[in-house]
Protein backbone atom coordinates (compact mmCIF):
# COMPACT_ATOMS: atom_id res chain seq x y z
CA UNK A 1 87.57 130.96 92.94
CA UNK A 2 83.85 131.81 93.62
CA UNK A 3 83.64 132.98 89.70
CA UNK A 4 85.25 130.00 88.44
CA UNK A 5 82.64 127.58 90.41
CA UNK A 6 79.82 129.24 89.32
CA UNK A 7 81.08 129.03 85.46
CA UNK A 8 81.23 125.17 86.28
CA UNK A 9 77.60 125.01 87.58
CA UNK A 10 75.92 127.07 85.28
CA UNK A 11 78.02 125.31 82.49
CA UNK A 12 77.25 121.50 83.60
CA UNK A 13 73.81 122.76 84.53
CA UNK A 14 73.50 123.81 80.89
CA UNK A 15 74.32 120.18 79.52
CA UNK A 16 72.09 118.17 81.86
CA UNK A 17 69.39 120.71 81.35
CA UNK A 18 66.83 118.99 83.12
CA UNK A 19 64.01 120.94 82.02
CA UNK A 20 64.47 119.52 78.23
CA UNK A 21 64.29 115.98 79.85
CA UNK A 22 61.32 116.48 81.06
CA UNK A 23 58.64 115.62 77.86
CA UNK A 24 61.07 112.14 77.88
CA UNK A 25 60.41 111.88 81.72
CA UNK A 26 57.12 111.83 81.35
CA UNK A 27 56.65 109.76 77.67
CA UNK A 28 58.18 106.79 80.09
CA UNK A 29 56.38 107.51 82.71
CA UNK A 30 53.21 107.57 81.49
CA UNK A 31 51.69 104.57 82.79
CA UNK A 32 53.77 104.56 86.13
CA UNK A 33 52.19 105.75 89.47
CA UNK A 34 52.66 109.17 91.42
CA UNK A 35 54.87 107.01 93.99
CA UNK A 36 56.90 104.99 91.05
CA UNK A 37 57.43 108.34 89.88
CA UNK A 38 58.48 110.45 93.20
CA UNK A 39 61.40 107.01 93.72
CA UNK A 40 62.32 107.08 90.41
CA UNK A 41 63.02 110.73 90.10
CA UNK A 42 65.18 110.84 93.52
CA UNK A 43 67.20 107.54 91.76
CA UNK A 44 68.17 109.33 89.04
CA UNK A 45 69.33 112.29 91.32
CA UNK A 46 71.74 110.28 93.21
CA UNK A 47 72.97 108.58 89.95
CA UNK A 48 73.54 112.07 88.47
CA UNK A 49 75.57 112.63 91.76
CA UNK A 50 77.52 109.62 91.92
CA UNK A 51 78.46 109.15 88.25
CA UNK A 52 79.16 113.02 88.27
CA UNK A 53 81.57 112.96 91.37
CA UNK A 54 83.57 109.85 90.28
CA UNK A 55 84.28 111.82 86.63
CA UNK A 56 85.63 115.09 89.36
CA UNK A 57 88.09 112.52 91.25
CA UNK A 58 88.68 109.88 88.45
CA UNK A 59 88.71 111.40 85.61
CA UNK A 60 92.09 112.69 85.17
CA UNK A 61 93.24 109.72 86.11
CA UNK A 62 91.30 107.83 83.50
CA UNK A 63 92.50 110.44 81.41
CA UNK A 64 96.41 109.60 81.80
CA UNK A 65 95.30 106.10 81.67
CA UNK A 66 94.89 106.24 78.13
CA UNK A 67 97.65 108.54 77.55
CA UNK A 68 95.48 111.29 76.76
CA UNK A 69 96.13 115.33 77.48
CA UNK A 70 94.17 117.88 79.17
CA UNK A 71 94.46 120.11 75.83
CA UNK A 72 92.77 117.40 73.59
CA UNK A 73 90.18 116.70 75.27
CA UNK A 74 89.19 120.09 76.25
CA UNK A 75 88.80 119.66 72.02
CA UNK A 76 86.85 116.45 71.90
CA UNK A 77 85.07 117.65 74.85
CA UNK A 78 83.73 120.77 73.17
CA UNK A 79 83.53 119.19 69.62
CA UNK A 80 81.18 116.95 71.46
CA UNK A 81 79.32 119.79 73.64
CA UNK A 82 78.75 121.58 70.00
CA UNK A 83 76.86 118.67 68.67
CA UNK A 84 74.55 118.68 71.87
CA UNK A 85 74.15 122.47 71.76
CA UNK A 86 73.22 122.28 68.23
CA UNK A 87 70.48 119.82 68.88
CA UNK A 88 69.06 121.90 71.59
CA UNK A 89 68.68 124.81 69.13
CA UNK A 90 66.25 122.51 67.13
CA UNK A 91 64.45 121.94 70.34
CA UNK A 92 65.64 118.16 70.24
CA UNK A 93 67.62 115.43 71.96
CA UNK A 94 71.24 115.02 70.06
CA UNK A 95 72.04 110.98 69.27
CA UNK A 96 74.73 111.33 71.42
CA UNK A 97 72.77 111.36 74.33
CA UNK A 98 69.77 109.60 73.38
CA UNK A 99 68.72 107.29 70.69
CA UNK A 100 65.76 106.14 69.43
CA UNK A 101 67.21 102.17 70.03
CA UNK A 102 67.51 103.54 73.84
CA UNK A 103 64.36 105.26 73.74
CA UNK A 104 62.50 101.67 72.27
CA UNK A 105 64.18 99.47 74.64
CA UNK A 106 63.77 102.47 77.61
CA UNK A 107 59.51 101.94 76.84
CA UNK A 108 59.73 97.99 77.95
CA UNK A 109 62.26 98.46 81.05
CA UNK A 110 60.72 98.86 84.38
CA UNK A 111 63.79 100.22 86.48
CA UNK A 112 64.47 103.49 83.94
CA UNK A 113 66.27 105.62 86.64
CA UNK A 114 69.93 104.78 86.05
CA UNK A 115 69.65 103.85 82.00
CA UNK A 116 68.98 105.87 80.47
CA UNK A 117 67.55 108.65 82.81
CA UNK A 118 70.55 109.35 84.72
CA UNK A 119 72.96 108.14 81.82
CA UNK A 120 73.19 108.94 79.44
CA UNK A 121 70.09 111.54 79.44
CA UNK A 122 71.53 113.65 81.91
CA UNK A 123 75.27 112.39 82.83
CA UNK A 124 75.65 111.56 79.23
CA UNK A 125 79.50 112.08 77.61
CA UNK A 126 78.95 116.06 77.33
CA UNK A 127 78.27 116.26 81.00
CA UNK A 128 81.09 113.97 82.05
CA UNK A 129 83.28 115.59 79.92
CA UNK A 130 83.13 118.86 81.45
CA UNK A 131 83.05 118.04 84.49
CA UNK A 132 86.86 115.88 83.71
CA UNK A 133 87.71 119.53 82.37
CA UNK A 134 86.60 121.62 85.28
CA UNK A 135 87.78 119.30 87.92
CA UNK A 136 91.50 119.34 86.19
CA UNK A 137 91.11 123.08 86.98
CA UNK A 138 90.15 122.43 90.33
CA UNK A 139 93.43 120.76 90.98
CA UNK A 140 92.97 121.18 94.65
CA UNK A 141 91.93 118.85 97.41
CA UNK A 142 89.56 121.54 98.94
CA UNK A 143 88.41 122.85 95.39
CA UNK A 144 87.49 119.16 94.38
CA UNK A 145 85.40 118.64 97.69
CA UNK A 146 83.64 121.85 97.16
CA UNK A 147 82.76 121.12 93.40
CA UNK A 148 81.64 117.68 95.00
CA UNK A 149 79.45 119.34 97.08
CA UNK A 150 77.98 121.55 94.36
CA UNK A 151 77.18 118.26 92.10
CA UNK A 152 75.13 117.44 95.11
CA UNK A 153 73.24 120.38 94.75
CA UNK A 154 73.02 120.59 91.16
CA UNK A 155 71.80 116.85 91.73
CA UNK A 156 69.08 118.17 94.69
CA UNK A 157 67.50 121.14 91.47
CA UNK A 158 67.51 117.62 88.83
CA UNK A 159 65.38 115.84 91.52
CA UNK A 160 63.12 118.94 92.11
CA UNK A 161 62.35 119.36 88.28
CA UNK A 162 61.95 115.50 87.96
CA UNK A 163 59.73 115.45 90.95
CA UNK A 164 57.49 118.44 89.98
CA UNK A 165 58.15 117.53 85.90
CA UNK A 166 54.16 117.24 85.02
CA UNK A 167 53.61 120.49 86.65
CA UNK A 168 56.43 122.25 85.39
CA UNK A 169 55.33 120.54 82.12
CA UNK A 170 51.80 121.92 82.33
CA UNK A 171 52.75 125.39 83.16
CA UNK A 172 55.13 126.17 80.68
CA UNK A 173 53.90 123.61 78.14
CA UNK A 174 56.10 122.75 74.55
CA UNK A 175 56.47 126.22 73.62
CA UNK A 176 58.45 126.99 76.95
CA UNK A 177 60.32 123.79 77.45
CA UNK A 178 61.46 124.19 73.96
CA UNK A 179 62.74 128.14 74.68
CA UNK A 180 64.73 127.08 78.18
CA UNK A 181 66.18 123.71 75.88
CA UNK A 182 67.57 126.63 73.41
CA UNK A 183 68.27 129.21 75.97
CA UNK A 184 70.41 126.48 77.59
CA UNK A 185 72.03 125.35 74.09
CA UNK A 186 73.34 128.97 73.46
CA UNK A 187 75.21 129.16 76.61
CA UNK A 188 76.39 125.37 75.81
CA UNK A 189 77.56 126.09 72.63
CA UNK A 190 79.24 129.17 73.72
CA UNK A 191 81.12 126.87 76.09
CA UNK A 192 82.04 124.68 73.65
CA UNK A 193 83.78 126.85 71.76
CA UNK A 194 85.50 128.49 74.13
CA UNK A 195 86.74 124.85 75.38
CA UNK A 196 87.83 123.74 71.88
CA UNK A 197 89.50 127.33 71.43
CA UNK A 198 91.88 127.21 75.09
CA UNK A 199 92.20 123.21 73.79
CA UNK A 200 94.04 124.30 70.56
CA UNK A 201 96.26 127.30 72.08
CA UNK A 202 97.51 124.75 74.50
CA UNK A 203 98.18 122.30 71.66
CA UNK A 204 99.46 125.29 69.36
CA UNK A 205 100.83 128.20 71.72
CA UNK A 206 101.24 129.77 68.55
CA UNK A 207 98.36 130.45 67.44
CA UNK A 208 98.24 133.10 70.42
CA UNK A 209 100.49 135.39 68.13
């Protein structure tokens, strides 16, 4: 059990990667105090949290909502976690997560925290998408509460990077950012292919043959 919840964290920790947010973070909040900053940093954290932990206990009921199986969305799921990872290996933020309308109308807002910090920035589709997938794994009352409780911390390391983003920033400057964001978009796309791959055996138990 211990293995699987660790593949979840460093898998959804992956997608948010909150270390690639950070040049964003700080483009709008450039002209925003220390203080505006520190709130709007633990905001988003919470966000991340809540939005997160209602996609563990609502998502597979969302899912059969709609009519929709575990097996085809594990493929949209990845499909979409490709296109993300493929973005971070050009060291950029993928449309699907962030566009430049968002990032123009982002520049006038004053309360950025939620939209589009939190979502869809962070707790965009990709990230709410695995977490639907993981959580149907964790069937479990007691598994679900303990992934709950690891969003929380997961949610605790996006406020510390947010909160200490201009040193972070400074230290390891473009060059670095740039190497965790593709680091991160390896292991992603990795994921995502593994996803999309146990999504068509299910779909197709005979392509195992």
């Amino acid at each position: 059990m211990w293995t699987e919840h660790i593949k979840y964290l460093v898998g959804i920790f992956a997608v948010l990667n909150p270390l690639g947010v950070i040049p964003i973070y700080l483009s709008l909040m450039a002209d925003r105090s220390s203080n505006e900053m520190h709130h709007t940093s633990g905001k988003v954290a919470v966000a991340v949290a809540i939005i997160l932990i209602l996609a563990i206990w609502l998502g597979d009921r969302l899912l059969s909502f709609f009519g929709i199986g575990i097996p085809a969305f594990r493929i949209a799921g990845g499909l979409l976690l490709l296109i993300i990872a493929i973005a971070m290996f050009n060291a950029s933020t993928s449309p699907a997560r962030h566009t430049d309308a968002e990032q123009a109308a982002a520049e006038i807002k004053h309360d950025i925290a939620v939209v589009p910090l939190a979502i869809p920035l962070l707790a965009g589709p990709g990230t709410i998408s695995l977490v639907i997938v993981d959580a149907h794994q964790a069937a479990s009352f007691p598994s679900r509460f303990l992934f709950s409780v690891e969003i929380i911390g997961i949610a605790m390391i996006v406020w510390l990077v947010l909160r200490l983003a201009e040193p972070i920033g400074g230290r390891l400057g473009t060059g670095g950012l740039n190497i965790a964001t593709r680091v991160m978009g390896l292991i992603l796309a990795a994921m995502a292919v593994q996803l999309m791959a146990d999504g068509m055996l299910e779909l197709f138990p005979g392509l195992s043959r």
